[in-house]
C-alpha atoms as a PDB file:
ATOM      1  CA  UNK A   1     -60.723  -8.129 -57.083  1.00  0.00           C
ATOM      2  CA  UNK A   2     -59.456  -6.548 -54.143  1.00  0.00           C
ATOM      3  CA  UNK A   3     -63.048  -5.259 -51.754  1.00  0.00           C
ATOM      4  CA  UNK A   4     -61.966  -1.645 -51.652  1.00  0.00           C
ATOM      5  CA  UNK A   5     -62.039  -1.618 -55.371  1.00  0.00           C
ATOM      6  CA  UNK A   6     -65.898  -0.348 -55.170  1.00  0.00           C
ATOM      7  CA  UNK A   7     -65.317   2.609 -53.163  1.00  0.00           C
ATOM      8  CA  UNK A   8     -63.108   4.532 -55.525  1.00  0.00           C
ATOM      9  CA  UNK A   9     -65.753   4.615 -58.358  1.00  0.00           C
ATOM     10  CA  UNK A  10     -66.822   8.517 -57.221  1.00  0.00           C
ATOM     11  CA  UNK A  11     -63.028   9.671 -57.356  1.00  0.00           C
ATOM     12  CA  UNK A  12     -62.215   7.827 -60.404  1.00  0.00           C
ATOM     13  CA  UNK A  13     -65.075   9.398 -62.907  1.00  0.00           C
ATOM     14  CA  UNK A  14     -64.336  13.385 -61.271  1.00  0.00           C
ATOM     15  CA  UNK A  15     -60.618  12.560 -62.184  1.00  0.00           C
ATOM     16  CA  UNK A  16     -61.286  11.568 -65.368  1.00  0.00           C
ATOM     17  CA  UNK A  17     -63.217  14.295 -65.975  1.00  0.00           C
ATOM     18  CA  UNK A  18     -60.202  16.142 -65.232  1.00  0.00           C
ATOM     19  CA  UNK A  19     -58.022  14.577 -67.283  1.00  0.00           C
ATOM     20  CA  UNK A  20     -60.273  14.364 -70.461  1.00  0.00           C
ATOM     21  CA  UNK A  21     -60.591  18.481 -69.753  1.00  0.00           C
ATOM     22  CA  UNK A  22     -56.667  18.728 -69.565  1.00  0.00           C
ATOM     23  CA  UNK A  23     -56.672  16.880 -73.188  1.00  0.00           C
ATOM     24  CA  UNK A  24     -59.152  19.449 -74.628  1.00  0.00           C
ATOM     25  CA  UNK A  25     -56.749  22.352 -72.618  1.00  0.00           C
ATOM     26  CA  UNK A  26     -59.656  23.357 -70.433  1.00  0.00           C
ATOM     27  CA  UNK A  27     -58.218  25.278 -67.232  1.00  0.00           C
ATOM     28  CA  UNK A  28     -58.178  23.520 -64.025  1.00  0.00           C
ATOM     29  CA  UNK A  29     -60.619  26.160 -62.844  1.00  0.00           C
ATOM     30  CA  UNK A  30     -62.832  25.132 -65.218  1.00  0.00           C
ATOM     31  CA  UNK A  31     -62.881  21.938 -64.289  1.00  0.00           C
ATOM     32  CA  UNK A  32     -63.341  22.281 -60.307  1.00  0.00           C
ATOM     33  CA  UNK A  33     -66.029  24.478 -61.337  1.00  0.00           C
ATOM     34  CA  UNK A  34     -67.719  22.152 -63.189  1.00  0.00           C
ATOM     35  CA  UNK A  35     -67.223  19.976 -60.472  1.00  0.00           C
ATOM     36  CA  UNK A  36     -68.628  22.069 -58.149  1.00  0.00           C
ATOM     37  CA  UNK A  37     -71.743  23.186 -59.842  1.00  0.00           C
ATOM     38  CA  UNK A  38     -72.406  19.456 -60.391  1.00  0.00           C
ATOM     39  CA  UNK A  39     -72.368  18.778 -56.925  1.00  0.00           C
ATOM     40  CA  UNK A  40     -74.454  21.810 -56.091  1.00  0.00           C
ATOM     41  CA  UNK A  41     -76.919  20.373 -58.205  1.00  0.00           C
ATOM     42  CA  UNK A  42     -76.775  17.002 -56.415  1.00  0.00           C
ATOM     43  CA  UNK A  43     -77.017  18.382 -53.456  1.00  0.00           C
ATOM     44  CA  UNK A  44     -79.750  20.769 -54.290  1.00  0.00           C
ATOM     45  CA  UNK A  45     -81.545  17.517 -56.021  1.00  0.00           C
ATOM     46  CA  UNK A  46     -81.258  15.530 -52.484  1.00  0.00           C
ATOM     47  CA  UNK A  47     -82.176  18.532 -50.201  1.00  0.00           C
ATOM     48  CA  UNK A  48     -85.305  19.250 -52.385  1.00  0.00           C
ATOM     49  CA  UNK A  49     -86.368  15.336 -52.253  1.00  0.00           C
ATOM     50  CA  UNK A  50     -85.993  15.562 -48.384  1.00  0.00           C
ATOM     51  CA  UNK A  51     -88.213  18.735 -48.164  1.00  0.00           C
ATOM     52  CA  UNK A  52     -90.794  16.849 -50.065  1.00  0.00           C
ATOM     53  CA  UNK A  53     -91.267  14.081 -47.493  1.00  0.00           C
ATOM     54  CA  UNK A  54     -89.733  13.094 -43.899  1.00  0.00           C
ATOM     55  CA  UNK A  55     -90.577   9.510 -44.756  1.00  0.00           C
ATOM     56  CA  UNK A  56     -88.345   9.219 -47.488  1.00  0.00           C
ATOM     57  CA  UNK A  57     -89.187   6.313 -50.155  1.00  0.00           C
ATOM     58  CA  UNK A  58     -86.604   3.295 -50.298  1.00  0.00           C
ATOM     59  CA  UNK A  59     -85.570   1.607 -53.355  1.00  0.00           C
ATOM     60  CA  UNK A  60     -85.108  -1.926 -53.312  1.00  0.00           C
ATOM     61  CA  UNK A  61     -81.895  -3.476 -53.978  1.00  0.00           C
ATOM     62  CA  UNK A  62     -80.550  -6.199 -56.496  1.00  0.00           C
ATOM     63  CA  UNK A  63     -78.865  -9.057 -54.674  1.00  0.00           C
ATOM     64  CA  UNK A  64     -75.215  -7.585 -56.291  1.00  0.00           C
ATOM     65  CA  UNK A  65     -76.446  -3.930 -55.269  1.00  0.00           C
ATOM     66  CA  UNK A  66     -76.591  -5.274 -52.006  1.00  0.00           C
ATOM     67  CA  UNK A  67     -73.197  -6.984 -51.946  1.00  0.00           C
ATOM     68  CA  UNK A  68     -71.898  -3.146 -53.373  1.00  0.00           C
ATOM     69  CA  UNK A  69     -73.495  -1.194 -51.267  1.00  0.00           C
ATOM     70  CA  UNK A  70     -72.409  -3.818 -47.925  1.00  0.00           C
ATOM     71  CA  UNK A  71     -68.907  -3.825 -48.962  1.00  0.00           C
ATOM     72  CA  UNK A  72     -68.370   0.170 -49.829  1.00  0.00           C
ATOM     73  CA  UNK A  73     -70.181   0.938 -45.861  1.00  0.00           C
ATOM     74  CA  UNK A  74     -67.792  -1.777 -44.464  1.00  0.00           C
ATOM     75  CA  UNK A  75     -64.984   0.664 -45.919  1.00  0.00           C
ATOM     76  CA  UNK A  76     -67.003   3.612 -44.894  1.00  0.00           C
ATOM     77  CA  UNK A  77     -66.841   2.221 -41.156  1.00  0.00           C
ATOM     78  CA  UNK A  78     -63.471   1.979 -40.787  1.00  0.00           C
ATOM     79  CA  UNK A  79     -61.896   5.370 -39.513  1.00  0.00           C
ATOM     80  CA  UNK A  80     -58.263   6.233 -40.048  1.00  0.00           C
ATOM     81  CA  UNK A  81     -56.111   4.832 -36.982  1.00  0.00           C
ATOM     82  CA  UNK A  82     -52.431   5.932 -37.191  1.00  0.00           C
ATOM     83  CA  UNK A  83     -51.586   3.054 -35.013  1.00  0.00           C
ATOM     84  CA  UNK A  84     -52.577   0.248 -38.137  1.00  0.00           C
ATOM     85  CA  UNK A  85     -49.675  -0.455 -40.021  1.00  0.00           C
ATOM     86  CA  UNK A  86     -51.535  -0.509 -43.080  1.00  0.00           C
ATOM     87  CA  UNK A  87     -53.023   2.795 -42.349  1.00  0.00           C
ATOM     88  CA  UNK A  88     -49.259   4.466 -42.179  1.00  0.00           C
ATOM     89  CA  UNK A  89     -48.012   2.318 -45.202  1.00  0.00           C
ATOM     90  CA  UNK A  90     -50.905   4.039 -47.379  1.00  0.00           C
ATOM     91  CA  UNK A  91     -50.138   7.468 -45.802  1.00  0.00           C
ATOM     92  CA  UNK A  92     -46.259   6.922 -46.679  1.00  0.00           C
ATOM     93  CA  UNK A  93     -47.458   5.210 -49.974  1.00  0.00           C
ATOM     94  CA  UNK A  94     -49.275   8.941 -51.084  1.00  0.00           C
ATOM     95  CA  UNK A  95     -46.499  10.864 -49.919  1.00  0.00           C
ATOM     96  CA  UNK A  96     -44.229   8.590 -52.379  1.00  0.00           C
ATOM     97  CA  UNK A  97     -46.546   9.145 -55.027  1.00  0.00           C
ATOM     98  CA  UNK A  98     -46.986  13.367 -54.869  1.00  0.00           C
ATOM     99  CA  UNK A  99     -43.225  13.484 -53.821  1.00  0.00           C
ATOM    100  CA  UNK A 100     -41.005  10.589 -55.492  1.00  0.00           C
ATOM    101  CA  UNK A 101     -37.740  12.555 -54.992  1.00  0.00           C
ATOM    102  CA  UNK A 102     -38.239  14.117 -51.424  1.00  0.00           C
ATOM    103  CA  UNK A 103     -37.452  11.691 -48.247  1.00  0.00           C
ATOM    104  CA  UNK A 104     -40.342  11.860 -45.717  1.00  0.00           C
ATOM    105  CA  UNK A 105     -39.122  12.777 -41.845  1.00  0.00           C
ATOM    106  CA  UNK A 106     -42.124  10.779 -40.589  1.00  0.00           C
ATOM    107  CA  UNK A 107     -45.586  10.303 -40.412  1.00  0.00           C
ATOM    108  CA  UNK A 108     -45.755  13.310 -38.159  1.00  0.00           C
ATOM    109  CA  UNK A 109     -43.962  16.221 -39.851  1.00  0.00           C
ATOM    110  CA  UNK A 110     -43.836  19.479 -41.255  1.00  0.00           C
ATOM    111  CA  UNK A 111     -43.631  18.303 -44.494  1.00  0.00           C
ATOM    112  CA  UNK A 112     -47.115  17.542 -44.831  1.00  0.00           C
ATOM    113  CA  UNK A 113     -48.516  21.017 -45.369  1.00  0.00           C
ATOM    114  CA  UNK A 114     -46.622  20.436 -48.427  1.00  0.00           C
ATOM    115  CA  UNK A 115     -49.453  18.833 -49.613  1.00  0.00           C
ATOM    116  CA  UNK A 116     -52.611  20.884 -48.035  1.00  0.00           C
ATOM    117  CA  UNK A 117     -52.953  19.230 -44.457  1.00  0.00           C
ATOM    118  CA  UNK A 118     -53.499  21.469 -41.930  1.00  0.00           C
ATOM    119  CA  UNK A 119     -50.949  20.155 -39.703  1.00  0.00           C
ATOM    120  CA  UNK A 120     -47.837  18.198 -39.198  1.00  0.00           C
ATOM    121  CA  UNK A 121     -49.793  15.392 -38.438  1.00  0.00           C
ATOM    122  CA  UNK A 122     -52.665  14.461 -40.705  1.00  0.00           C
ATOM    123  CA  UNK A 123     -54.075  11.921 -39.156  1.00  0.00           C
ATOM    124  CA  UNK A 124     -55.687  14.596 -37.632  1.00  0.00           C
ATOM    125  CA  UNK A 125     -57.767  15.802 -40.298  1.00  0.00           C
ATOM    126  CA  UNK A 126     -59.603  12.676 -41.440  1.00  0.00           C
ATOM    127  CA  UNK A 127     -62.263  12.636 -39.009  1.00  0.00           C
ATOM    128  CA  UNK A 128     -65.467  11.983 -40.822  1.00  0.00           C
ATOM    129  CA  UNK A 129     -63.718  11.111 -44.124  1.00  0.00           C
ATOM    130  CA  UNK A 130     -62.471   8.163 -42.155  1.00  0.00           C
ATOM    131  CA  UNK A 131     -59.834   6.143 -44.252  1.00  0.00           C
ATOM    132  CA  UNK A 132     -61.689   5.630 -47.570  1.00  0.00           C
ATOM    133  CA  UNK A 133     -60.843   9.151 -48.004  1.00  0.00           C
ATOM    134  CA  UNK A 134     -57.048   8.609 -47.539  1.00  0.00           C
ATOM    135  CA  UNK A 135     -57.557   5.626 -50.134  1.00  0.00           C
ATOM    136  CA  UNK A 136     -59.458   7.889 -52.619  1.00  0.00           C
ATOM    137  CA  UNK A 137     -56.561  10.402 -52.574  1.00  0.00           C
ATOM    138  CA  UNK A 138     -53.880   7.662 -52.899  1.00  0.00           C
ATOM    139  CA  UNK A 139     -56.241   6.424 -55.969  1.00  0.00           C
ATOM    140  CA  UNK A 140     -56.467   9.910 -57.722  1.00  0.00           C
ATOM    141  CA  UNK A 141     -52.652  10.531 -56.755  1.00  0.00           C
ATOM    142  CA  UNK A 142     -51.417   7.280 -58.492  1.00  0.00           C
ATOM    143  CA  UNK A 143     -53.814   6.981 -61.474  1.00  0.00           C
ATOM    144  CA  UNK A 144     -54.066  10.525 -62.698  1.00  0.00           C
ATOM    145  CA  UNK A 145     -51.058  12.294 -61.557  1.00  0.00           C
ATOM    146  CA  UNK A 146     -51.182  15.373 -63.494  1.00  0.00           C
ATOM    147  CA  UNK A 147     -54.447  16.414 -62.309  1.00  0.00           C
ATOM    148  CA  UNK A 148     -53.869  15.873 -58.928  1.00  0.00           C
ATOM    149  CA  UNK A 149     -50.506  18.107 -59.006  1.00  0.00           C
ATOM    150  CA  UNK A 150     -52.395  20.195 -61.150  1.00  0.00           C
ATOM    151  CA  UNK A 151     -54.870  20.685 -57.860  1.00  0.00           C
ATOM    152  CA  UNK A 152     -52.339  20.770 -55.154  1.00  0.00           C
ATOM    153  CA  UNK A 153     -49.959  23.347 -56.796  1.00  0.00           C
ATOM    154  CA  UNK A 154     -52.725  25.367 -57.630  1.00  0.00           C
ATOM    155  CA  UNK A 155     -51.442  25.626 -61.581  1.00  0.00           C
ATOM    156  CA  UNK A 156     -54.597  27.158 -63.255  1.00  0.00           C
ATOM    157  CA  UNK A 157     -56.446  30.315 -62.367  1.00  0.00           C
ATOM    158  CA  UNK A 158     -56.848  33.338 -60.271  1.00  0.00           C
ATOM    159  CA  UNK A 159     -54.887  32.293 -56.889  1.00  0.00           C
ATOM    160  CA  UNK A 160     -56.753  34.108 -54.844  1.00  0.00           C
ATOM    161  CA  UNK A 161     -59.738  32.327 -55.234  1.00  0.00           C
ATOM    162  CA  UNK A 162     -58.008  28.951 -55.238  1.00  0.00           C
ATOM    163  CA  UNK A 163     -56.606  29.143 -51.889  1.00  0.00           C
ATOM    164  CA  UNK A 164     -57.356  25.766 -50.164  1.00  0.00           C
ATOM    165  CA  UNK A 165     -55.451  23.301 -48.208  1.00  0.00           C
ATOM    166  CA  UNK A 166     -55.854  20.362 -50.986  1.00  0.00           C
ATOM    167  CA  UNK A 167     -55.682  17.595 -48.975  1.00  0.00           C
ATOM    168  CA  UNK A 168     -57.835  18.354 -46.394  1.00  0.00           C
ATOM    169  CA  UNK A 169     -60.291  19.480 -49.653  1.00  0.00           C
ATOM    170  CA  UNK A 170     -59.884  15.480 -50.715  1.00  0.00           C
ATOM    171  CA  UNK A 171     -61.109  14.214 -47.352  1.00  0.00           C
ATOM    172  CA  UNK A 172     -64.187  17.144 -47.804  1.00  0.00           C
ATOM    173  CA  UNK A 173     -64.766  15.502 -51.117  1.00  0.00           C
ATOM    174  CA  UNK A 174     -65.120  11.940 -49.367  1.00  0.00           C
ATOM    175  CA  UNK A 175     -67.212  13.009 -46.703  1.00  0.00           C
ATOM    176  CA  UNK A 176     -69.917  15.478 -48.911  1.00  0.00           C
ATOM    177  CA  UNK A 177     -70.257  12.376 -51.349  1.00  0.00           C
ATOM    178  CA  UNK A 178     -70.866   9.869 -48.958  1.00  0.00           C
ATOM    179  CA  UNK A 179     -73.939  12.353 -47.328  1.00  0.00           C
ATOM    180  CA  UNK A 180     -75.224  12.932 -50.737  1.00  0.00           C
ATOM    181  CA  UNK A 181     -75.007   9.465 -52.072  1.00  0.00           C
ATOM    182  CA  UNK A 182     -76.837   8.580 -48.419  1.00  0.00           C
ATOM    183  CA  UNK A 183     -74.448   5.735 -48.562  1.00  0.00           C
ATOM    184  CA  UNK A 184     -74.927   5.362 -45.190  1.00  0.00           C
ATOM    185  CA  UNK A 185     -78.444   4.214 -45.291  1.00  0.00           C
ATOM    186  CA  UNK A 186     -79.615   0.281 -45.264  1.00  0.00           C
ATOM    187  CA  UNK A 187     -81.157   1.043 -48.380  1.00  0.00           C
ATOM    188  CA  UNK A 188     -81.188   4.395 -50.764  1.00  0.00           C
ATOM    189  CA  UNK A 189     -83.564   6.925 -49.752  1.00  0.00           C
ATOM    190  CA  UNK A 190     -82.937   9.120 -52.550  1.00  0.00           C
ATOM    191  CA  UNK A 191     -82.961   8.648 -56.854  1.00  0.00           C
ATOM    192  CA  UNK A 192     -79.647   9.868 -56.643  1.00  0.00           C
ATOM    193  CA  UNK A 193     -78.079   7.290 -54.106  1.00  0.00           C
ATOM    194  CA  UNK A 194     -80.234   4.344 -56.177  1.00  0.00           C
ATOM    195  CA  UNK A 195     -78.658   5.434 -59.386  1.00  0.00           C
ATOM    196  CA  UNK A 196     -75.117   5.244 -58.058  1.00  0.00           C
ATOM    197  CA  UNK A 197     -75.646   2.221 -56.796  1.00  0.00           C
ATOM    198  CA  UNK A 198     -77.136   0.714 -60.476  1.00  0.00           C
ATOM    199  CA  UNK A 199     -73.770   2.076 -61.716  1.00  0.00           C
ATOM    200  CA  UNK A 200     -71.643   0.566 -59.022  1.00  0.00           C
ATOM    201  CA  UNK A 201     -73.057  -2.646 -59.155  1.00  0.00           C
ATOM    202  CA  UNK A 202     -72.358  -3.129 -62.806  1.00  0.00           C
ATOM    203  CA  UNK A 203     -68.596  -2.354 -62.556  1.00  0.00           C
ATOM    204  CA  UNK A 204     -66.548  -5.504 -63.135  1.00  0.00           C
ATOM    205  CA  UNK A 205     -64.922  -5.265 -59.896  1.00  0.00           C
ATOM    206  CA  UNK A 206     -67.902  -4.909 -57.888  1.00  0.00           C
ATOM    207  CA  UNK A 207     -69.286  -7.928 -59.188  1.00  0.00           C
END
């Protein structure tokens, strides 16, 4: 199975989440809160483990823990260039997917703060998401569409408090999970990071 397969896995159980809380008619601002506490506690989990000690512990690796955690930093690597063809085909590919019936004007346009970039360009707000964030949004667009329209139009809850630019929120997302995964290390540092990685490895397509 396709390499890239591996780095969705984060994306893919929050969205499910979603959608098993849309079944039980839980509000969307539920679920983001839930979302966000469990990240808080995450985070709060890998900040206190850091305060403990500045030589952090390792945890050794399986050989196929290895191969996960090699591939998913070789996607992690690779920042968004809006001169690769395949990085505009999966920018056009997302905007097909939020916006079947509406014609894009190009890959630099107003039209994008349709969807919460801050810009008419948004290849100017990956940055440190890098392009596995663009792929985790085209992911969550395609396989659980109602949530992620849901999101972006903001359906559930007190707007004030829900103002956001979404898509620039999805790159966030990327970027605060790869820090507290440490999924940039050689090896994990933290009981958090070694878990994910116990859970990658065992997906089919990671093997």
């Amino acid at each position: 199975m396709d390499d890239r397969g591996g780095s969705f896995v984060a994306v893919r159980r929050i969205s499910q989440g979603l959608e098993r809380e849309n079944s039980c008619h839980s509000t969307s601002a539920e679920v983001v809160a839930g979302s966000a506490a469990w990240l808080g506690r995450g985070l709060s989990c890998v900040c206190a483990q850091r305060r403990e000690s500045d030589a952090r512990p390792s945890f050794d690796l399986t050989p196929s823990e290895e191969e996960c955690l090699q591939r998913l930093q070789n996607r992690i690597d690779i920042a968004y260039d809006s001169s690769i063809p395949e990085h505009q085909a999966a920018l056009r590919a997302l905007w097909n997917a939020v916006f079947p019936e509406e014609e894009l004007h190009g890959l630099i346009s107003e039209q994008w703060k349709e969807m919460g970039w801050q810009g008419k360009d948004p290849s100017t707000d990956f940055r440190g998401g890098g392009f596995i964030s663009l792929e985790n949004l085209l992911f969550f667009a395609r396989h659980f569409p109602k949530s992620f329209k849901d999101l972006l139009w903001k359906q559930e809850g007190d707007r004030s408090a829900w103002e956001y630019p979404f898509a620039v929120a999805g790159v966030n997302i990327t970027f605060m999970l790869i820090q507290m995964l440490d999924l940039e290390a050689v090896k994990p540092r933290t009981m958090v990071g070694a878990i994910f990685l116990k859970f990658l490895s065992a997906l089919v397509f990671c093997l």
